[in-house]
Protein backbone atom coordinates (compact mmCIF):
# COMPACT_ATOMS: atom_id res chain seq x y z
CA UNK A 1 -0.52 0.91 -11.79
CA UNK A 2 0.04 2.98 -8.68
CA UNK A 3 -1.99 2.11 -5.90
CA UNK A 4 -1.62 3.79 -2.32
CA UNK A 5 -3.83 3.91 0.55
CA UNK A 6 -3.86 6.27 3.88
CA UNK A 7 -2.68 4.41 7.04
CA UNK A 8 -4.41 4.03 10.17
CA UNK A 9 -3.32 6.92 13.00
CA UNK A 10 -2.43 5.77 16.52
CA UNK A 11 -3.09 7.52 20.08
CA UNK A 12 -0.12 8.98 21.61
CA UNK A 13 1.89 11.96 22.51
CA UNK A 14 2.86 14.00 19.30
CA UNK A 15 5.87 15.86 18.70
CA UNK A 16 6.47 17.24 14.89
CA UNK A 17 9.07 19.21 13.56
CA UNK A 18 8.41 21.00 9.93
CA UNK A 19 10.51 22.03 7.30
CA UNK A 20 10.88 21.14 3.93
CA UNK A 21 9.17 18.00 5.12
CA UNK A 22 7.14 17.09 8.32
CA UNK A 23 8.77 14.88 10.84
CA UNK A 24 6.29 13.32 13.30
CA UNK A 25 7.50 11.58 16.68
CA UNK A 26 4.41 9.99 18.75
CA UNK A 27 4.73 8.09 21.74
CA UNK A 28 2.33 5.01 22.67
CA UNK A 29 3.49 5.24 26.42
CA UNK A 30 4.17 9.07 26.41
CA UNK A 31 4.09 8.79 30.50
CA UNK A 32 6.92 7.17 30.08
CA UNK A 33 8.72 9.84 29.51
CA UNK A 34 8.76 11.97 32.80
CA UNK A 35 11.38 9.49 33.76
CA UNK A 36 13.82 11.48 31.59
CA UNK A 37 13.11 14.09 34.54
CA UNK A 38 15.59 12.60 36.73
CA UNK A 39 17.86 12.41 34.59
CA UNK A 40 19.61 16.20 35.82
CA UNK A 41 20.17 13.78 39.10
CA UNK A 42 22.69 11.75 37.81
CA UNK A 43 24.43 14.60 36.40
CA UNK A 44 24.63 16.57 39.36
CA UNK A 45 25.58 12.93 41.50
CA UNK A 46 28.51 13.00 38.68
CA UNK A 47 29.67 16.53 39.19
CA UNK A 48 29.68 15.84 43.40
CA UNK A 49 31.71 12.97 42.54
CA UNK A 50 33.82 14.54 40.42
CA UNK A 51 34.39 17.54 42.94
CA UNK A 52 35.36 15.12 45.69
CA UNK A 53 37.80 13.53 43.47
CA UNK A 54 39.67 16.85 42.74
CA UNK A 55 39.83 17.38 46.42
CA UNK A 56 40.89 13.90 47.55
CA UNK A 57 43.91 14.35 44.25
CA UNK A 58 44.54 17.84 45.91
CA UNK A 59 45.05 16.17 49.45
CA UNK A 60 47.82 14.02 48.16
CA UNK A 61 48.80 16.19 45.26
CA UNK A 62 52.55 16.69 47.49
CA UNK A 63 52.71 12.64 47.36
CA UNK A 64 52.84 12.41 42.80
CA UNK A 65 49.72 11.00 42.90
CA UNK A 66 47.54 13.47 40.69
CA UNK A 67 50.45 13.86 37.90
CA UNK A 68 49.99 11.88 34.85
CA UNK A 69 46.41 11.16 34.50
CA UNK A 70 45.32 15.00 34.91
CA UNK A 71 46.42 16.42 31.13
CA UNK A 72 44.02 18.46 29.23
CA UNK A 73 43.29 15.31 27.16
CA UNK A 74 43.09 12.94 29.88
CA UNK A 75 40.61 14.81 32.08
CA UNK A 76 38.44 14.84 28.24
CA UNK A 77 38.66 11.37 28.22
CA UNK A 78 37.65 11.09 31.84
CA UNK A 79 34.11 12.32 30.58
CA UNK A 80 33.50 10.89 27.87
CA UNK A 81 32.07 7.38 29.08
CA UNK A 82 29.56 8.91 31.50
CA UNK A 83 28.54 11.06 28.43
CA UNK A 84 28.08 8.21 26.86
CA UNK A 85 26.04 6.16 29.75
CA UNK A 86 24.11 9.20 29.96
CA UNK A 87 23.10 9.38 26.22
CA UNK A 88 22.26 5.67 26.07
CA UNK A 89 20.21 5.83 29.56
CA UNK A 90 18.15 8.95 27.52
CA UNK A 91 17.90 6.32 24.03
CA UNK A 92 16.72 3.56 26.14
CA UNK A 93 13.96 5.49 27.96
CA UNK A 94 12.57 7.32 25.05
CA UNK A 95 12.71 3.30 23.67
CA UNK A 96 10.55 2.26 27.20
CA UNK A 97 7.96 4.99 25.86
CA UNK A 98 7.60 3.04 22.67
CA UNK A 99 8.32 5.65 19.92
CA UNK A 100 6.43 5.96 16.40
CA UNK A 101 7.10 7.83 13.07
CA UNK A 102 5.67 8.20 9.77
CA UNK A 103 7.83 6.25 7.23
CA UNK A 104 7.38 6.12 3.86
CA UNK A 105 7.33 2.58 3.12
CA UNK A 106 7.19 0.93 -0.67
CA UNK A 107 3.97 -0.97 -0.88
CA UNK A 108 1.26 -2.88 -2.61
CA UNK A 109 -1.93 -1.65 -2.07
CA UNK A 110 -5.39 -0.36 -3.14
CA UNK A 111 -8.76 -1.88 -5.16
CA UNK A 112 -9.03 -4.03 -8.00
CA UNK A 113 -12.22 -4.17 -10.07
CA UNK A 114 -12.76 -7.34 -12.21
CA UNK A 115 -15.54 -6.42 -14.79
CA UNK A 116 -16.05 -9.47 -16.96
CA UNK A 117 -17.99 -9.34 -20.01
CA UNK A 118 -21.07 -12.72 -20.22
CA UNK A 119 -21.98 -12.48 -23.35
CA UNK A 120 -23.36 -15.30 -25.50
CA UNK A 121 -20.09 -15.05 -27.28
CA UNK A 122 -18.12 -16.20 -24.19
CA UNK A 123 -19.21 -19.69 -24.58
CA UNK A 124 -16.83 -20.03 -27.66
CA UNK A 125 -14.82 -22.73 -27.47
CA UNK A 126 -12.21 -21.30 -29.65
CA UNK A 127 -10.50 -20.47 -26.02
CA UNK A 128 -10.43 -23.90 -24.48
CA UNK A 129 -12.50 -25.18 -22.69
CA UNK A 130 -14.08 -21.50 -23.53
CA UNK A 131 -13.61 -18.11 -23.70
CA UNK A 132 -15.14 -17.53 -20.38
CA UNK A 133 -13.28 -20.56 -18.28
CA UNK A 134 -10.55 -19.15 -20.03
CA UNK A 135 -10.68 -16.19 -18.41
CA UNK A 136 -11.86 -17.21 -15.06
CA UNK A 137 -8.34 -19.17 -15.14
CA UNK A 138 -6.54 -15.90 -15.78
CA UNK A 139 -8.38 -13.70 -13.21
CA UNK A 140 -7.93 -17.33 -10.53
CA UNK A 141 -4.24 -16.91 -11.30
CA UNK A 142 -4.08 -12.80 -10.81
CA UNK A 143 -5.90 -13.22 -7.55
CA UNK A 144 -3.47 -15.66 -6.23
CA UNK A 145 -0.32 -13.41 -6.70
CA UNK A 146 -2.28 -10.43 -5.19
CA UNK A 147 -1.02 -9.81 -1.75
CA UNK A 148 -4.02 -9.09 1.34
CA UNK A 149 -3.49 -5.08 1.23
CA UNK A 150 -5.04 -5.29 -2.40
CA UNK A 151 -9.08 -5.63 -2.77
CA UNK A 152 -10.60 -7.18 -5.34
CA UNK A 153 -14.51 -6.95 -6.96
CA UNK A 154 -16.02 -8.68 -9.50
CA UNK A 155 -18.45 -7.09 -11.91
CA UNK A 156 -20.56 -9.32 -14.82
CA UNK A 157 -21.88 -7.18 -17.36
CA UNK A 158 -24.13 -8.20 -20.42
CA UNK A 159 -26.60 -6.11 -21.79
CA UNK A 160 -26.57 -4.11 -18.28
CA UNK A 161 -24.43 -4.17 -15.05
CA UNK A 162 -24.50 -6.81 -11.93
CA UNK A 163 -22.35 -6.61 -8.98
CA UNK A 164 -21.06 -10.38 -8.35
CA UNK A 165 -18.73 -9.31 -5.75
CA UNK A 166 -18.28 -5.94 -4.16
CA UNK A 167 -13.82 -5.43 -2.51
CA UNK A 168 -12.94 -7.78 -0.45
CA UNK A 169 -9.16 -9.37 0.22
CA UNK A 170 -11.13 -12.67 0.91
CA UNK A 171 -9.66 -15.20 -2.24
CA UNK A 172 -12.06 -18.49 -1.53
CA UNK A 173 -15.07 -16.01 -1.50
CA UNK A 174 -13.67 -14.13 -5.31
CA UNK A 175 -13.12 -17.84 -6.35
CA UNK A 176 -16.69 -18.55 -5.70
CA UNK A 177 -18.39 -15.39 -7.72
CA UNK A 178 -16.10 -16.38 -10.21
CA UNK A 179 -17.56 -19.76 -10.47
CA UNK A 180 -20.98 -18.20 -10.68
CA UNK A 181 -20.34 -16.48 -13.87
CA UNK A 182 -22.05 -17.77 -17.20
CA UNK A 183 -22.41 -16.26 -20.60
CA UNK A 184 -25.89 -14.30 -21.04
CA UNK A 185 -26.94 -11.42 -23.64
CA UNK A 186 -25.69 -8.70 -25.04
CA UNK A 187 -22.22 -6.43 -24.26
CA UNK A 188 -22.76 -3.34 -22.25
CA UNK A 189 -19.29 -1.89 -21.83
CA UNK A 190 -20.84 1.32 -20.34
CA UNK A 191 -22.69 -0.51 -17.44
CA UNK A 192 -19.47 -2.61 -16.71
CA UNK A 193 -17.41 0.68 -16.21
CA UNK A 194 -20.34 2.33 -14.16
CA UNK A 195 -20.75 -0.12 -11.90
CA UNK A 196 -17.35 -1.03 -11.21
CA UNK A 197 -17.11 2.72 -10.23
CA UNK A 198 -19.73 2.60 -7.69
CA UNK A 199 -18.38 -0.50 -6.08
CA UNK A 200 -14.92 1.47 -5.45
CA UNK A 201 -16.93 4.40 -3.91
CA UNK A 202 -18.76 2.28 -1.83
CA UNK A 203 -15.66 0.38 -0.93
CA UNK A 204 -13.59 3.71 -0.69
CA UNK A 205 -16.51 5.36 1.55
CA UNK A 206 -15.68 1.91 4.31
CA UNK A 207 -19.48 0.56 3.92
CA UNK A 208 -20.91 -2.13 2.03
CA UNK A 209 -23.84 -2.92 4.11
CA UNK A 210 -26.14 -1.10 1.04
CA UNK A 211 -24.04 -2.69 -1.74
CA UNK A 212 -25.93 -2.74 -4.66
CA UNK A 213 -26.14 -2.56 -9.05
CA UNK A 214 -29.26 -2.65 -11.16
CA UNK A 215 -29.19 -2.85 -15.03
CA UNK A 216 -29.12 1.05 -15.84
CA UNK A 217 -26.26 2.24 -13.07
CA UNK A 218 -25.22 5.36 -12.60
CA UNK A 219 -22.97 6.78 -9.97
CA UNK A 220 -24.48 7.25 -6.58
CA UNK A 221 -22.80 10.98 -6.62
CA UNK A 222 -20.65 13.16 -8.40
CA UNK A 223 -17.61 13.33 -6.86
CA UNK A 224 -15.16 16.15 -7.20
CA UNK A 225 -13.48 15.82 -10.51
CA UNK A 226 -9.38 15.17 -9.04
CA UNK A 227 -6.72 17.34 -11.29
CA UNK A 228 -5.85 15.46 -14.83
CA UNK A 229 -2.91 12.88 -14.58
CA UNK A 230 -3.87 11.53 -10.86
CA UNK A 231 -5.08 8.90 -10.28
CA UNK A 232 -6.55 7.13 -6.78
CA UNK A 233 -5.56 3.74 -5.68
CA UNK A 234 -8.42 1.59 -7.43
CA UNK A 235 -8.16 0.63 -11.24
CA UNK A 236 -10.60 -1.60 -13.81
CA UNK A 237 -9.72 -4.43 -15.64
CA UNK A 238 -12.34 -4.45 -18.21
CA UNK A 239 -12.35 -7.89 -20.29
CA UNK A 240 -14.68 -8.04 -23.45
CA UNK A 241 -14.60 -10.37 -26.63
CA UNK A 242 -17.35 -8.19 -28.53
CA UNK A 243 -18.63 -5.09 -29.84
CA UNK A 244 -20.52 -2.63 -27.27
CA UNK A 245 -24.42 -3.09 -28.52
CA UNK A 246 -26.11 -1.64 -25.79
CA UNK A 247 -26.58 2.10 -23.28
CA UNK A 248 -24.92 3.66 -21.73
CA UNK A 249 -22.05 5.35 -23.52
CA UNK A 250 -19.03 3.48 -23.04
CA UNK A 251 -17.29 6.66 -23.25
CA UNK A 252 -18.98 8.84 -21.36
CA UNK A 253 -18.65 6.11 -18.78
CA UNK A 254 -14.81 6.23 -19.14
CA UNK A 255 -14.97 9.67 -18.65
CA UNK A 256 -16.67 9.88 -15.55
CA UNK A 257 -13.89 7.17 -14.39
CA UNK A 258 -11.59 9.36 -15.45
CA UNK A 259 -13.05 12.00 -13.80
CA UNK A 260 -12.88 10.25 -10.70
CA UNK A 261 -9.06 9.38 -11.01
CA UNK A 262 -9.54 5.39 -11.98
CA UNK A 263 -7.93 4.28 -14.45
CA UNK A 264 -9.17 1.37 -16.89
CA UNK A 265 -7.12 -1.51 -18.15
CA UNK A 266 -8.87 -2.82 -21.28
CA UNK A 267 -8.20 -6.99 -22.39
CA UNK A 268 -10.04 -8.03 -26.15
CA UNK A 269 -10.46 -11.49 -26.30
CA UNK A 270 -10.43 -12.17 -30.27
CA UNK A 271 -9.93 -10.28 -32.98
CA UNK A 272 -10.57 -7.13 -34.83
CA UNK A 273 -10.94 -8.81 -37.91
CA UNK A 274 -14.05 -10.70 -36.37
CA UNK A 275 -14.86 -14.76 -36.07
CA UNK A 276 -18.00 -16.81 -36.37
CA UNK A 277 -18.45 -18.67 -33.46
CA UNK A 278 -21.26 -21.90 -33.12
CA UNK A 279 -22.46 -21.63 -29.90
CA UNK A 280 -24.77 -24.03 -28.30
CA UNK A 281 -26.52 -24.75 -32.15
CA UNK A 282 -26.38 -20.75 -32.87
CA UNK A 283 -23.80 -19.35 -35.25
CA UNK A 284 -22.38 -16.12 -33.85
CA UNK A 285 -20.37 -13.46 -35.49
CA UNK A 286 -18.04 -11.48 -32.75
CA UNK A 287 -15.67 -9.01 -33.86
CA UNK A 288 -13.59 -6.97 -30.97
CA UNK A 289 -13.98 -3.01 -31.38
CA UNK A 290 -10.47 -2.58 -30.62
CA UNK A 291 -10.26 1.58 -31.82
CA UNK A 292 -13.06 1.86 -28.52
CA UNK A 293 -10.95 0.45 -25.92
CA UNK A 294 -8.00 1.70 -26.88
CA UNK A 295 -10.04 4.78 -26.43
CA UNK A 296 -11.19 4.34 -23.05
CA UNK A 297 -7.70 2.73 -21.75
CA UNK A 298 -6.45 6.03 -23.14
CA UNK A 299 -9.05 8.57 -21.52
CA UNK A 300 -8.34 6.83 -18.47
CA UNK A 301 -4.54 6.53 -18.31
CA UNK A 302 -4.73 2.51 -18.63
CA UNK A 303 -3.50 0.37 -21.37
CA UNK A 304 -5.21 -2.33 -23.92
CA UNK A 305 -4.48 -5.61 -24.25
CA UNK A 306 -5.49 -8.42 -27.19
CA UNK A 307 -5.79 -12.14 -25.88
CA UNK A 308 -5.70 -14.79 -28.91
CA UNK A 309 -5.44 -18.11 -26.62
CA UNK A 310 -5.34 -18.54 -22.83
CA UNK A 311 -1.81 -18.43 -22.81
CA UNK A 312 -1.92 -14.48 -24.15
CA UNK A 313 -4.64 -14.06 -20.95
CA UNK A 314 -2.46 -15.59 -18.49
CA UNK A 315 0.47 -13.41 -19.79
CA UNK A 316 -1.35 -10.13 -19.96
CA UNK A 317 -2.36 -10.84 -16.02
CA UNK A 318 1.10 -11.24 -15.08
CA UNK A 319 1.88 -7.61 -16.56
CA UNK A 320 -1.06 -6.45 -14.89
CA UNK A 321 1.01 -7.01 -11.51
CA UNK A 322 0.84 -3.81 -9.45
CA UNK A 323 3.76 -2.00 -8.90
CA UNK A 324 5.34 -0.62 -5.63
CA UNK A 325 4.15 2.79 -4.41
CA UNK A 326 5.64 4.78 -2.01
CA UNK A 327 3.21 5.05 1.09
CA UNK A 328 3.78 6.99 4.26
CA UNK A 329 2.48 5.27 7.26
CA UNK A 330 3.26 5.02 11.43
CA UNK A 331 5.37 2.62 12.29
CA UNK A 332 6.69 1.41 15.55
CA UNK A 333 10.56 1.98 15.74
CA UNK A 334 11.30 0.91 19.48
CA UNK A 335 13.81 -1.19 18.21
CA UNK A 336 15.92 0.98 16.35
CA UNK A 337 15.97 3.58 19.50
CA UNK A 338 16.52 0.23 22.01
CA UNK A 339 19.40 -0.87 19.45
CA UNK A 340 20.97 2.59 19.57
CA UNK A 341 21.03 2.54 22.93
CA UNK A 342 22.42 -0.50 23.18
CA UNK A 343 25.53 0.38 21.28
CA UNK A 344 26.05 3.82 22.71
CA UNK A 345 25.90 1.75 26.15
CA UNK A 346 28.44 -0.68 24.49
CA UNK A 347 30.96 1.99 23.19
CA UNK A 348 30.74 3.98 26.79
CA UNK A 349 32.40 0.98 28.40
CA UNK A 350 34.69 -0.06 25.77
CA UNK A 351 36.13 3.35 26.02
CA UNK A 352 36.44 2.87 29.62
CA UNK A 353 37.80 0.22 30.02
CA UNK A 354 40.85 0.97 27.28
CA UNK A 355 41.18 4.01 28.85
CA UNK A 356 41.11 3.52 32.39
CA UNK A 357 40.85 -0.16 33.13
CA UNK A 358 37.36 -0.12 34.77
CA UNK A 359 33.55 0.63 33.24
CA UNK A 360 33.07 3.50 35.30
């Protein structure tokens, strides 16, 4: 999976340099930098200094004194520590106006739907304690490991769709839905996929004061389709141990979240061969449609995955781990311009004092 997300922009003075690539300086304290204005002060208090050295040498240039430290190389050396002062005095002031660039910075980041299927067939046992505690283990698991830049939802779908919870990085509060869940009717795969899309537009759009789902969903607009083989930071982990028995089209559903740039990671609890299941005094026969969500993994750029026993659900989780994504975002680097001028202070008057004996 690669998940990004844009990162928050700071007030400051701007300063960017284009090319190939865009370089962007801002400043938090920008008015920190007319100090850099007096600056030309100390150079031209060097330069007097200087000139009233070369007279006072000229004075008692009869009496030797002016000989051996006035070579071409010498009189180099001379300037090179106040060169040096001078550059770290400029490093540590533009540090004192607290400098920020855009970095690109590898990261973990985006929105997680969790759509679990609650059909009558998740109460089999054959998954102990059952299919669905089974995979409300799993999912507890995947949350845990997820760090707080990644949101997660949770979607319960039957015969239609219900939003149990919509993003949210808060873990007791996912842990809770998840305890809520409990095997229902039929298997709607469409309705899963269509609501999990409108929770990541809500979530994307930064308001979930009107978060809702009803048992028909549809998407709330229709979004610009983005240009095959992208893909936005929000994926679908859809997790189903039956056939799809009910509207709407689970494909036309994948389509629109392909449309949309999601992509769809599908998890078959079972097999395609089919099992009959007793569940509370009811004999069930289940059989995974495996040829569909391989289909709609595919549409969507996702993968499938079977689950047999817990142990295969705990181990498909663990590949679902989200990989690192390069992400530009601002970033503070005071620091690194304070630590430069630190050591450009350091070498000034290490080179003065081999050199001449003294730090100025």
């Amino acid at each position: 999976m690669i998940w990004s997300a844009p990162s928050s922009a700071s007030r400051g003075c701007g300063v960017s340099v284009a090319g190939d690539g865009e370089i962007v300086m801002n400043f938090i304290w920008p008015g920190m930098l007319w100090v850099l204005v007096l600056l030309p002060l100390f150079v031209i208090f060097y330069l007097i200094q200087q000139g009233r050295r070369r007279r006072i040498a000229a004075q008692y240039s009869g009496f030797g004194v002016a000989g051996q430290n006035d070579s071409k190389g010498a009189g180099l050396r001379r300037h090179l520590p106040p060169l040096l002062f001078l550059a770290a005095l400029t490093i540590l002031i533009l540090a004192s106006a607290r400098p920020q660039t855009v970095v690109s910075l590898p990261t973990q980041d985006g929105i997680i739907m969790l759509a679990f299927d609650v059909s009558g067939s998740m109460a089999a046992d054959d998954l102990k304690p059952t299919r669905m505690e089974a995979a409300k283990a799993a999912a507890r698991d995947f949350i845990d490991k997820q760090p707080s830049t990644v949101q997660i939802g949770i979607v319960a779908f039957s015969d239609g769709g219900l939003s149990v919870r919509p993003p949210t990085n808060d873990k007791d509060a996912l842990y809770t839905s998840m305890d809520q869940l409990a095997p229902q009717r039929g298997t709607s795969l469409g309705s899963g996929i269509l609501v999990s899309l409108n929770a990541i537009a809500v979530s994307r759009a930064g308001d979930t004061t009107h978060f809702y789902s009803n048992l028909t969903p549809a998407p709330t607009a229709a979004p610009t389709p983005v240009p095959q083989g992208a893909y936005i930071p929000a994926v679908i982990i859809l997790l189903t141990d039956g056939e799809n028995n009910e509207n709407p089209n689970p494909l036309a559903a994948a389509q629109a979240a392909a449309n949309q740039g999601v992509r769809i990671y599908t998890v078959g609890i079972g097999s395609a061969a089919g099992t009959t299941l007793h569940v509370n005094g009811f004999t069930v026969h289940t059989q995974l449609d495996e040829a569909l969500l391989k289909q709609i993994s595919q549409m969507t750029g996702g993968s499938y995955y079977n689950a047999e026993s817990a142990q295969d659900l705990k181990n498909i989780y663990d590949d679902l781990d989200p990989q690192l994504t390069i992400k530009p975002q601002k970033m503070e680097v005071t620091s690194l311009f304070a630590g430069a001028g630190i050591i450009v202070l350091m070498l000034g008057g290490l080179y003065s004092l081999l050199w001449f004996g003294r730090l100025i």
